[in-house]
C-alpha atoms as a PDB file:
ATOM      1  CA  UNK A   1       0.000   0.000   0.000  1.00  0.00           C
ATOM      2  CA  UNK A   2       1.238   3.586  -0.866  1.00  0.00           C
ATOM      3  CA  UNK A   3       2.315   5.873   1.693  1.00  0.00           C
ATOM      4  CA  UNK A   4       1.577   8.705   0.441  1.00  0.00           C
ATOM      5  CA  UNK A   5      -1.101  11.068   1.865  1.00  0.00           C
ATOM      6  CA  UNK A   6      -4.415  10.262   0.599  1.00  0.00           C
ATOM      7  CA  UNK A   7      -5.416  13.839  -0.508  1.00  0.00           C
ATOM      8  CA  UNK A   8      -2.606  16.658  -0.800  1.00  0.00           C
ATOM      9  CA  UNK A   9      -4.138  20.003  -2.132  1.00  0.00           C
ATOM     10  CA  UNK A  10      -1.320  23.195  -1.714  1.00  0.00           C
ATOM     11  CA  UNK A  11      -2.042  26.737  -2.925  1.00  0.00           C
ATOM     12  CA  UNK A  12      -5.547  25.869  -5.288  1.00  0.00           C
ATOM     13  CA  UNK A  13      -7.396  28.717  -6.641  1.00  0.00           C
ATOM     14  CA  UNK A  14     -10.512  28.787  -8.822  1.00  0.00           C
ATOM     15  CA  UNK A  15     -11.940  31.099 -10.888  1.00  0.00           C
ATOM     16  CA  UNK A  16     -14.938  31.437 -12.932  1.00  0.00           C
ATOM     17  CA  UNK A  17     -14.660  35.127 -15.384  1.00  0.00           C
ATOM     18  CA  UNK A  18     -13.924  37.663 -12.342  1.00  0.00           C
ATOM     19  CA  UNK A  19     -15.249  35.717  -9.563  1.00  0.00           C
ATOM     20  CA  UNK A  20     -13.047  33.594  -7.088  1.00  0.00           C
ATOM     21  CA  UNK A  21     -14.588  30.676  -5.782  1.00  0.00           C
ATOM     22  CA  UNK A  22     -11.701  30.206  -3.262  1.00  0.00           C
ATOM     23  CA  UNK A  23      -7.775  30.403  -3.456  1.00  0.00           C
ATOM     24  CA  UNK A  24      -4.741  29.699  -1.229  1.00  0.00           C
ATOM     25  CA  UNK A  25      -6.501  26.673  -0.384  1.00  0.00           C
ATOM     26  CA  UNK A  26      -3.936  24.311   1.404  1.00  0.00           C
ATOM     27  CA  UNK A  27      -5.479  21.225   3.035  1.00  0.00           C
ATOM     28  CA  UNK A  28      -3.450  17.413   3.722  1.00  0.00           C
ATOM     29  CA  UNK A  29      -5.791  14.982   4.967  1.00  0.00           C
ATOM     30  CA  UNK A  30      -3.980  11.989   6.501  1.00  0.00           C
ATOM     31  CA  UNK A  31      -5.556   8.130   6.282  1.00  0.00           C
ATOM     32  CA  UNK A  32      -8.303   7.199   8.157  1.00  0.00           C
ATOM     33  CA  UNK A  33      -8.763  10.841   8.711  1.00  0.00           C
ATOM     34  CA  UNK A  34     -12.884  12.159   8.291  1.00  0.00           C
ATOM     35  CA  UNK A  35     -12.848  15.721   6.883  1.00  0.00           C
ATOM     36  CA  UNK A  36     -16.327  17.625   6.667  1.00  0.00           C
ATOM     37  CA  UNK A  37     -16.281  20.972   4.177  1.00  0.00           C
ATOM     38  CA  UNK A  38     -19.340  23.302   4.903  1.00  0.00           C
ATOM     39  CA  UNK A  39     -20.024  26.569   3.768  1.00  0.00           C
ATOM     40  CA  UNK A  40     -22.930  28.216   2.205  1.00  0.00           C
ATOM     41  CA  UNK A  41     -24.510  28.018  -0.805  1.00  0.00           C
ATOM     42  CA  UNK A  42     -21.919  29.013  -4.242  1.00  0.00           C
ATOM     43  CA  UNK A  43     -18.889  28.966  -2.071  1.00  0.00           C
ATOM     44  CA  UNK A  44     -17.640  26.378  -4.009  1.00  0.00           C
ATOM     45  CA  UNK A  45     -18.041  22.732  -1.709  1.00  0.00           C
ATOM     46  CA  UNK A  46     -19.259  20.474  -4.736  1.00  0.00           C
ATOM     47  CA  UNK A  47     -16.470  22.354  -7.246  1.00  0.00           C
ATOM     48  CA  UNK A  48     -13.838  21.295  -4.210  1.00  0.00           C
ATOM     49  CA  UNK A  49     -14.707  17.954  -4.874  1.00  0.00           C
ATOM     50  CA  UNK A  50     -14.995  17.706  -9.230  1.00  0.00           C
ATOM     51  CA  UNK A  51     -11.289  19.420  -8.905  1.00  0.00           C
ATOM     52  CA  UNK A  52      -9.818  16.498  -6.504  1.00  0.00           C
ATOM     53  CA  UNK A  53     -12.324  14.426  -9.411  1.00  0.00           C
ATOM     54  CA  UNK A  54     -10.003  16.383 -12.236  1.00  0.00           C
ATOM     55  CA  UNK A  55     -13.340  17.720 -13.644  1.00  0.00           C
ATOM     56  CA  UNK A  56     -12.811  21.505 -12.830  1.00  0.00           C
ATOM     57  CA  UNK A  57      -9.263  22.689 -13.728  1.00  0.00           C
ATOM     58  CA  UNK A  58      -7.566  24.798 -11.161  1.00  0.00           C
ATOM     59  CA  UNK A  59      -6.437  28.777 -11.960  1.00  0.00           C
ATOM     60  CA  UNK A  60      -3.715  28.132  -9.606  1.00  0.00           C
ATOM     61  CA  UNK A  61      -1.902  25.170  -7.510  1.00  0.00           C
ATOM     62  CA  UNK A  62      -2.130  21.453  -7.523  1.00  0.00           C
ATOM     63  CA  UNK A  63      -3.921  18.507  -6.285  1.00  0.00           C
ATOM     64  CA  UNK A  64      -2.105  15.168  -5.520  1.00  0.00           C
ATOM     65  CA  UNK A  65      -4.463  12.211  -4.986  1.00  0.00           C
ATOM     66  CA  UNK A  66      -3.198   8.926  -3.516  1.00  0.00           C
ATOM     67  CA  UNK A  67       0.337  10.029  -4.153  1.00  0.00           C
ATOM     68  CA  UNK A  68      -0.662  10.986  -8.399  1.00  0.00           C
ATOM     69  CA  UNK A  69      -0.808  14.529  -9.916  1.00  0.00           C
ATOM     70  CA  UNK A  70      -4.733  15.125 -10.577  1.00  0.00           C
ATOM     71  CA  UNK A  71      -4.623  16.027 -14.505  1.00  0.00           C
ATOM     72  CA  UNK A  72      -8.014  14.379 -15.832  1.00  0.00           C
ATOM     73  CA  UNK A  73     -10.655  12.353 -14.458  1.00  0.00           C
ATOM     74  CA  UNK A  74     -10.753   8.665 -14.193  1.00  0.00           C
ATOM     75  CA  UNK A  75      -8.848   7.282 -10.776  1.00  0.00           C
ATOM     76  CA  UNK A  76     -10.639   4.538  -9.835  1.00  0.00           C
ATOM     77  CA  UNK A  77      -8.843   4.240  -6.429  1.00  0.00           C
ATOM     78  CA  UNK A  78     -11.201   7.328  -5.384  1.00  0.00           C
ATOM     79  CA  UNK A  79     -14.624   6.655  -4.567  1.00  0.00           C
ATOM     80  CA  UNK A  80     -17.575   8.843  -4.661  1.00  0.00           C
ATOM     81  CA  UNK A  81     -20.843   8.976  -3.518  1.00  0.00           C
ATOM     82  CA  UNK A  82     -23.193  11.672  -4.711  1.00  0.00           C
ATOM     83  CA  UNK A  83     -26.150  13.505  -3.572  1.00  0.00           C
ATOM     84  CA  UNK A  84     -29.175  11.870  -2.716  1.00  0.00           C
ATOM     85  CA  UNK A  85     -31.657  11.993  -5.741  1.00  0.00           C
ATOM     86  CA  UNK A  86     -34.610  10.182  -6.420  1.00  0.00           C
ATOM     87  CA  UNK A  87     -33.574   7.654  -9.878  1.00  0.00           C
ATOM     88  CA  UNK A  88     -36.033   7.659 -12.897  1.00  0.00           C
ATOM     89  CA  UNK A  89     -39.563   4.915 -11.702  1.00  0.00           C
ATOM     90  CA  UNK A  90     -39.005   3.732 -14.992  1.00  0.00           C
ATOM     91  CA  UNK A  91     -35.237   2.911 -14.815  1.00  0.00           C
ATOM     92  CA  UNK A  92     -34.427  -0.318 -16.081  1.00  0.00           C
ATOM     93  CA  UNK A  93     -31.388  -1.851 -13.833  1.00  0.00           C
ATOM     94  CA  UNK A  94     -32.005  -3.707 -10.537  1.00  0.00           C
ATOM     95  CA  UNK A  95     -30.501  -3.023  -7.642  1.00  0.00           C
ATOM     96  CA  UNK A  96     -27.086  -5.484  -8.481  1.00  0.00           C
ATOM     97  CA  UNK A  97     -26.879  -4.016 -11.092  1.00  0.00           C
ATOM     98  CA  UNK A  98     -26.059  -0.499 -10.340  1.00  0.00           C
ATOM     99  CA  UNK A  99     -23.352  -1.972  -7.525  1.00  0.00           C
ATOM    100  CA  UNK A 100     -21.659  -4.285 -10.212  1.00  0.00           C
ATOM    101  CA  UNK A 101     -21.432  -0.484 -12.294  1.00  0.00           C
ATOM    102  CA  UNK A 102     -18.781   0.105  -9.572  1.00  0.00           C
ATOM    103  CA  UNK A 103     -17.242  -3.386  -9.964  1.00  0.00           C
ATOM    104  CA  UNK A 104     -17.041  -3.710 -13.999  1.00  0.00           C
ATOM    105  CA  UNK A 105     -18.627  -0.722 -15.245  1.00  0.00           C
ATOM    106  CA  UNK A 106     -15.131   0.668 -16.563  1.00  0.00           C
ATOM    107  CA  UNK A 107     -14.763  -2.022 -18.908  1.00  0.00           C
ATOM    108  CA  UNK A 108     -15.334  -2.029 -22.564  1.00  0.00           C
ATOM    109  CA  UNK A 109     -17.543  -3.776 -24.712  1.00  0.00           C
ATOM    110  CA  UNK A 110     -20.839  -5.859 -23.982  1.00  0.00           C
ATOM    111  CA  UNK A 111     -20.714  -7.159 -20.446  1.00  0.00           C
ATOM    112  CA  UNK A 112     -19.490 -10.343 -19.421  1.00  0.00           C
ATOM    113  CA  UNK A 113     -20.516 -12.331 -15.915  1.00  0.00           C
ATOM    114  CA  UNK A 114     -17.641 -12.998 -14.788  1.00  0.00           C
ATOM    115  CA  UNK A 115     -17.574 -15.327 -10.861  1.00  0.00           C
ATOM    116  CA  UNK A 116     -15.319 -12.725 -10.062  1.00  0.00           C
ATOM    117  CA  UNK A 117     -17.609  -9.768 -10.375  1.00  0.00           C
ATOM    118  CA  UNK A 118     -20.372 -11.580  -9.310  1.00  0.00           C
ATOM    119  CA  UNK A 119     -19.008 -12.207  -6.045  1.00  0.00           C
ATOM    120  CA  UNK A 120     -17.880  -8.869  -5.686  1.00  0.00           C
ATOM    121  CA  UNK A 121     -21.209  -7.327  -6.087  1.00  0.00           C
ATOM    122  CA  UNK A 122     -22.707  -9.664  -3.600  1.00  0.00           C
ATOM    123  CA  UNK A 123     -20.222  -8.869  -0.978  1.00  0.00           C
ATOM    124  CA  UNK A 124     -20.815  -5.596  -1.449  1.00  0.00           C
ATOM    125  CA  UNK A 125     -24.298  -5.454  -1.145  1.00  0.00           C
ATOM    126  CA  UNK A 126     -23.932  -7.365   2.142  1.00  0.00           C
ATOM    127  CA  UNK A 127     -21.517  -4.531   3.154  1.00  0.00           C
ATOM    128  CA  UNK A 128     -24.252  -2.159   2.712  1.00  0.00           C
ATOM    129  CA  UNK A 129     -27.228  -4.447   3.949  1.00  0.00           C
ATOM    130  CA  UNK A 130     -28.827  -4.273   0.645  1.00  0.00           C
ATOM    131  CA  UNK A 131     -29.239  -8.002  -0.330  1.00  0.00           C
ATOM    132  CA  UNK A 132     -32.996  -7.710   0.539  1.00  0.00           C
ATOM    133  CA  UNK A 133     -33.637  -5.245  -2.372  1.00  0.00           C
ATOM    134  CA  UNK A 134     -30.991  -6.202  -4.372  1.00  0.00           C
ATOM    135  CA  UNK A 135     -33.355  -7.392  -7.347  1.00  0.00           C
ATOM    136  CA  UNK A 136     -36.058  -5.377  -7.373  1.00  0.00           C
ATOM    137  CA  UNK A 137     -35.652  -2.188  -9.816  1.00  0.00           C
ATOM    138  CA  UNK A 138     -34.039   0.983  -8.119  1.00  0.00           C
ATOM    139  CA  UNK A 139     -36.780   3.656  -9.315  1.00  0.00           C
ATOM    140  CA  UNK A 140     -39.092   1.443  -6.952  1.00  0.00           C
ATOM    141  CA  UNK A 141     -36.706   1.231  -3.825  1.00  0.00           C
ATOM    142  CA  UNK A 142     -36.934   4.312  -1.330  1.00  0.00           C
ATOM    143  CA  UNK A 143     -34.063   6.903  -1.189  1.00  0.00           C
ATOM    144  CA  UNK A 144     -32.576   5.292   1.682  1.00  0.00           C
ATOM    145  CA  UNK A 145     -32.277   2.158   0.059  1.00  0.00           C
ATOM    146  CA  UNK A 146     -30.925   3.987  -3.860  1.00  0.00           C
ATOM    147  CA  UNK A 147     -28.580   5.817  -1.627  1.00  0.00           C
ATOM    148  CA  UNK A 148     -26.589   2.484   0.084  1.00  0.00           C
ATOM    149  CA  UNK A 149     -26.336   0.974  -3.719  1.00  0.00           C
ATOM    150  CA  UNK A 150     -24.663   4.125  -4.405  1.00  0.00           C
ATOM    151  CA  UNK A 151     -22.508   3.664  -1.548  1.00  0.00           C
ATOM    152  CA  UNK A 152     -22.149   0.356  -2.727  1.00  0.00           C
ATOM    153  CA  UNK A 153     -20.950   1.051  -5.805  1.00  0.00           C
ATOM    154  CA  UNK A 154     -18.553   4.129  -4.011  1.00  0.00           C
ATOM    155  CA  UNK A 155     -16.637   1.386  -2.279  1.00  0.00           C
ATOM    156  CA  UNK A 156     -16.294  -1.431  -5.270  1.00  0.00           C
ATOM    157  CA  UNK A 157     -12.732  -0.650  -5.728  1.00  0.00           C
ATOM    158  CA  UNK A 158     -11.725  -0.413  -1.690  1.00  0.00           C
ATOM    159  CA  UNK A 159     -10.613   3.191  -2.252  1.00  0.00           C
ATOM    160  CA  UNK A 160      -8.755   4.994   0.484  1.00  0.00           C
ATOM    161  CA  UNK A 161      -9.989   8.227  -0.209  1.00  0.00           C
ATOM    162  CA  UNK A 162     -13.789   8.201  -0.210  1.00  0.00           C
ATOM    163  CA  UNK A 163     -15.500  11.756  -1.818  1.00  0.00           C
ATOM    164  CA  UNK A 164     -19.245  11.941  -0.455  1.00  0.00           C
ATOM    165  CA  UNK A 165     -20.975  15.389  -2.218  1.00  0.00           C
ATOM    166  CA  UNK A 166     -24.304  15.753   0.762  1.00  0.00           C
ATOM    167  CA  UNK A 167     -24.965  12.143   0.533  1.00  0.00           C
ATOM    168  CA  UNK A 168     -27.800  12.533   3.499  1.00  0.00           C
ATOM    169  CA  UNK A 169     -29.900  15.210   1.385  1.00  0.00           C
ATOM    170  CA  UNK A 170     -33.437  14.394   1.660  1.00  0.00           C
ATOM    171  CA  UNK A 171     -33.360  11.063   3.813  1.00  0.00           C
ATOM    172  CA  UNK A 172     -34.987  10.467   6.817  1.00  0.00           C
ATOM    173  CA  UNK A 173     -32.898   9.809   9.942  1.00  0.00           C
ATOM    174  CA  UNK A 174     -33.220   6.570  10.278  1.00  0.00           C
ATOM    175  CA  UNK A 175     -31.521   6.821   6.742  1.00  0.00           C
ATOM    176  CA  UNK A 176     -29.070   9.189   7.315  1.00  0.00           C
ATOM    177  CA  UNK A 177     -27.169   7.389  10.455  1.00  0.00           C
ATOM    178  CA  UNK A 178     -26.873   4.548   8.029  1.00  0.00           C
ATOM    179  CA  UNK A 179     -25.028   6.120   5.016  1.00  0.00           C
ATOM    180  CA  UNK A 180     -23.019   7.497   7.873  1.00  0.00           C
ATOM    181  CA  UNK A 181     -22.396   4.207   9.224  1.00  0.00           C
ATOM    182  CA  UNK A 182     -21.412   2.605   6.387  1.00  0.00           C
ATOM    183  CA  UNK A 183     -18.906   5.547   5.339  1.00  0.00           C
ATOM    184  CA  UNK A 184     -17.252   5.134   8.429  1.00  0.00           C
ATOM    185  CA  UNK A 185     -16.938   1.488   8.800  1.00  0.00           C
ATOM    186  CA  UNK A 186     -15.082   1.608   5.729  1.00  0.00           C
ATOM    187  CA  UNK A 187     -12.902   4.474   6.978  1.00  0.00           C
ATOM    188  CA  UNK A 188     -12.071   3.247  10.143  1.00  0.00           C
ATOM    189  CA  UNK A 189     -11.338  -0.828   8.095  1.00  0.00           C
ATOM    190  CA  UNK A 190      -9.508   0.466   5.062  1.00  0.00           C
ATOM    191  CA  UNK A 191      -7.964   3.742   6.700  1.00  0.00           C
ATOM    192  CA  UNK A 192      -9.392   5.870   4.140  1.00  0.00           C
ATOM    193  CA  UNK A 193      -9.808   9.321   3.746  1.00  0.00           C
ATOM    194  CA  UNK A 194     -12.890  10.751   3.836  1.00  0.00           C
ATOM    195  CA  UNK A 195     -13.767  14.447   2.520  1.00  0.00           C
ATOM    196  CA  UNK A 196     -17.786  14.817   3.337  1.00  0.00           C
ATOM    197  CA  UNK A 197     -19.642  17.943   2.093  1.00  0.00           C
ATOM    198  CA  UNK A 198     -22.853  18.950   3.769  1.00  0.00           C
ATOM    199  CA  UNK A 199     -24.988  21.539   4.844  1.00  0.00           C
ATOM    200  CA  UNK A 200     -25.559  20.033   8.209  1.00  0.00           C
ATOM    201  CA  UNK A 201     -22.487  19.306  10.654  1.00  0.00           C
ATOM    202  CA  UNK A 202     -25.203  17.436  12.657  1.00  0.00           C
ATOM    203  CA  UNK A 203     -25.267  14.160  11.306  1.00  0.00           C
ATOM    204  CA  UNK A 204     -21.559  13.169  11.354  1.00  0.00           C
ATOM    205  CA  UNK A 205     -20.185  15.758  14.198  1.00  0.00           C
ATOM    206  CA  UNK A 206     -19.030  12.887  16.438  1.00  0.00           C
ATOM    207  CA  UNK A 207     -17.588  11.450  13.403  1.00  0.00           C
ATOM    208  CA  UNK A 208     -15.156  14.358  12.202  1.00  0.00           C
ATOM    209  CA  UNK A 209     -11.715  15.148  13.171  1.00  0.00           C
ATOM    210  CA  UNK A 210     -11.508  18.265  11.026  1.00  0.00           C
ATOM    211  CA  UNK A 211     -13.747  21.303   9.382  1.00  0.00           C
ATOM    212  CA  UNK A 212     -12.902  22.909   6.474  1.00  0.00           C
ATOM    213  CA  UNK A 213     -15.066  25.817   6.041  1.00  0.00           C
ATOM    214  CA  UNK A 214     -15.349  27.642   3.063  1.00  0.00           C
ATOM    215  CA  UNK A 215     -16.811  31.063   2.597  1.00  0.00           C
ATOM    216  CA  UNK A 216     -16.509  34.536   0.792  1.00  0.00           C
ATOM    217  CA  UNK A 217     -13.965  32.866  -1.352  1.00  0.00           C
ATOM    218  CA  UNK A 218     -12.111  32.276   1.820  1.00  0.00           C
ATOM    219  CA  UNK A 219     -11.598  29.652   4.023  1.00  0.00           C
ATOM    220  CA  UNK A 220     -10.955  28.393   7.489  1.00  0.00           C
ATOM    221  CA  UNK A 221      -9.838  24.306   8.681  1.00  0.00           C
ATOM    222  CA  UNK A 222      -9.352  23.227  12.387  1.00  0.00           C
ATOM    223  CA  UNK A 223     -11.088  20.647  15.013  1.00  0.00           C
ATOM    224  CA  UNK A 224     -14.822  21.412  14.570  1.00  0.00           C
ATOM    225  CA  UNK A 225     -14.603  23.419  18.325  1.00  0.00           C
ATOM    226  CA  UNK A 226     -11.964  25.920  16.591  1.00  0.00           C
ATOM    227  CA  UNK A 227     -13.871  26.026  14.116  1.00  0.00           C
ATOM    228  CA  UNK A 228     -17.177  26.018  14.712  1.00  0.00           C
ATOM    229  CA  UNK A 229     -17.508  29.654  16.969  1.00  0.00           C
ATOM    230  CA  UNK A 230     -19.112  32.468  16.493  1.00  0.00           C
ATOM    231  CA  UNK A 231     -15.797  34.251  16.468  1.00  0.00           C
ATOM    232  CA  UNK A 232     -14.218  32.253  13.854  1.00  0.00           C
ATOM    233  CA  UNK A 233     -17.488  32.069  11.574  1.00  0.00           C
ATOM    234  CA  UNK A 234     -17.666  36.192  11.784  1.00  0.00           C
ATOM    235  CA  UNK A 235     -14.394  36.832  10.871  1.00  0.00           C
ATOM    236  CA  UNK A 236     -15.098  34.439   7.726  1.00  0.00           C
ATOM    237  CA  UNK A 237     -18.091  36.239   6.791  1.00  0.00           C
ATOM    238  CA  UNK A 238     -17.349  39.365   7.779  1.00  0.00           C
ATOM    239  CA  UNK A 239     -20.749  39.772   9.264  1.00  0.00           C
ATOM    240  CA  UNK A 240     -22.215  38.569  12.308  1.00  0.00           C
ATOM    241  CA  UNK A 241     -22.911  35.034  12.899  1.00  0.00           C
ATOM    242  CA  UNK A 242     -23.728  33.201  16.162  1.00  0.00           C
ATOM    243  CA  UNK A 243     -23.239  29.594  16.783  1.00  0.00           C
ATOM    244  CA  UNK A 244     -25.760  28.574  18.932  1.00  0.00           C
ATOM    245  CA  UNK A 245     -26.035  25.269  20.962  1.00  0.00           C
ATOM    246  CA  UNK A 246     -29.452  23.339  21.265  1.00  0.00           C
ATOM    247  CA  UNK A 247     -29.597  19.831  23.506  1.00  0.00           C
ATOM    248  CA  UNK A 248     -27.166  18.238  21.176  1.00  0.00           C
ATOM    249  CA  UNK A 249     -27.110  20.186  17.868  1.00  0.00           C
ATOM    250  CA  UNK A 250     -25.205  23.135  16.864  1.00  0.00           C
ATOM    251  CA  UNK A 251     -27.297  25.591  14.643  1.00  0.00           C
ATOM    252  CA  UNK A 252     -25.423  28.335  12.585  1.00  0.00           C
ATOM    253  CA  UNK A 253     -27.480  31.693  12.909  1.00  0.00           C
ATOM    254  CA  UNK A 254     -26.797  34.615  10.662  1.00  0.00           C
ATOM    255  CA  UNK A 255     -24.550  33.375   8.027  1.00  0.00           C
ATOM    256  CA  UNK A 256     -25.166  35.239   4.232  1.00  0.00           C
ATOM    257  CA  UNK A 257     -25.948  33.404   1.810  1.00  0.00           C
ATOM    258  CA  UNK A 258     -22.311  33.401  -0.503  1.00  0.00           C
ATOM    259  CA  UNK A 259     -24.583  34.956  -3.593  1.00  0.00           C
ATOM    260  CA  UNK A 260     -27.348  36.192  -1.651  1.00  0.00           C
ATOM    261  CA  UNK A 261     -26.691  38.224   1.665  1.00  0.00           C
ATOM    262  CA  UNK A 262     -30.349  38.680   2.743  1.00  0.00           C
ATOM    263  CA  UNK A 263     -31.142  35.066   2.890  1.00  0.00           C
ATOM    264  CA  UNK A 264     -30.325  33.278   6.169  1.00  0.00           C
ATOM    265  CA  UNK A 265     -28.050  30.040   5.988  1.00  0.00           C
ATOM    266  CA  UNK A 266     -28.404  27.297   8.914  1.00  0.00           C
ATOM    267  CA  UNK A 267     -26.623  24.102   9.677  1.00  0.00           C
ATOM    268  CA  UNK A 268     -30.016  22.488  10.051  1.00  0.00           C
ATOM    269  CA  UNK A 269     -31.109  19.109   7.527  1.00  0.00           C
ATOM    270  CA  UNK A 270     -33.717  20.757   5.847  1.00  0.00           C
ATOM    271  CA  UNK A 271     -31.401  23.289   4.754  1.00  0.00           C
ATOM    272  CA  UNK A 272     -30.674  22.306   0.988  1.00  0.00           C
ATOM    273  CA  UNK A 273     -28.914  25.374  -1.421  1.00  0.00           C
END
């Protein structure tokens, strides 16, 4: 196994025309080590992610993924798990058959059963707990259920750094814990990296060792209790914001919107921008 950092990302900028999304973005994220990235609508979370993917192309910097220069898309050795959204009623493919994408869909030419894959796909639906739906067709399973066969398919290749863009958006609790469970029972047995955007911290708080936060074109990274004060939030924004306790949630009050400064932003799982 390599031992090069999973994720290595030193002086990045991004621009679209005259806007900066972000820039003298420096982040190392070590195995085994759970990164969340917040920040408010536009500031540039997802287009964080389709960089380390080599689908944007950075102004400035570099990106080093799994110890390889990111220059185009295509590493297989990262895995990625995408919003939660509801697949066509009408799709045709089965359950085990959008896992065994993740096993064999990079091949070429008509597909080919092969033991191999086969076993593969059933071990991984077992690693999600999906075997009960496995052959019924995904636009008929609930989001809960699409989103482990994504996860599923995330994980075919083992990869040690794991990319999840909101995975939780628009599942129930019940649903959320157990994406979250099965992204870190993979970190915690492979030692992979995982870099986790969302709008709520909620969810995985207990989970992460680190926040990066981006905002304003700006950033901030540290433990979630340096980072996650009003102090540090204000300074980001350069406006007010409070971090407020409740029982055992944190809820973000104040924060601008990054392309809309009247509307109110809020860590909160409804929140989706």
């Amino acid at each position: 196994m390599s031992s090069a950092r999973p994720l290595e990302i030193s002086g990045a900028a991004l621009q679209r025309g005259e806007r900066t999304i972000w820039s003298g973005l420096d982040l190392s994220v070590e195995p085994g080590e759970f990164v969340a990235v917040l920040g408010p609508s536009g500031s540039g979370k997802t287009t964080l992610l389709r960089a380390i993917l080599g689908l944007e192309r950075l102004t400035e910097g570099a990106i080093t993924a799994l110890g390889e220069p990111v220059r185009r898309p295509g590493n297989r050795r990262i895995g990625y798990i995408p919003q939660s959204r509801p697949l066509p009623r009408d799709a045709a493919l089965r359950g085990r058959d959008l896992v065994a994408l993740g096993v064999s869909g990079h091949r070429f030419g008509p597909p080919i059963p092969r033991r191999a894959d086969r076993e593969r796909v059933d071990a991984l639906l077992g690693a999600v707990d999906a075997r009960g739906f496995a052959d019924r067709p995904v636009g008929q399973l609930s989001g809960g259920e699409q989103q482990r066969l994504r996860a599923g398919q995330a994980l075919a290749d083992d990869p040690r750094l794991l990319l999840c863009d909101e995975p939780l958006t628009s599942l129930d609790l019940a649903n959320q814990q157990s994406v979250i469970s099965l992204i870190d029972r993979h970190r915690r047995e492979k030692d992979a990296a995982v870099l986790f955007v969302t709008h709520d911290i909620n969810p995985v708080l207990g989970k992460v060792d680190r926040i990066l936060y981006l905002a304003n074109g700006r950033f901030t990274l540290g433990r979630p209790d340096e980072v996650l004060t009003s102090r540090v939030l204000t300074d980001l924004y350069g406006a007010p914001v409070f971090v407020l306790r409740a029982g055992d949630r944190l809820v973000v009050v104040g924060a601008p919107d990054a392309e809309a400064s009247h509307h109110h932003h809020e860590h909160e799982a409804g929140d989706h921008a």
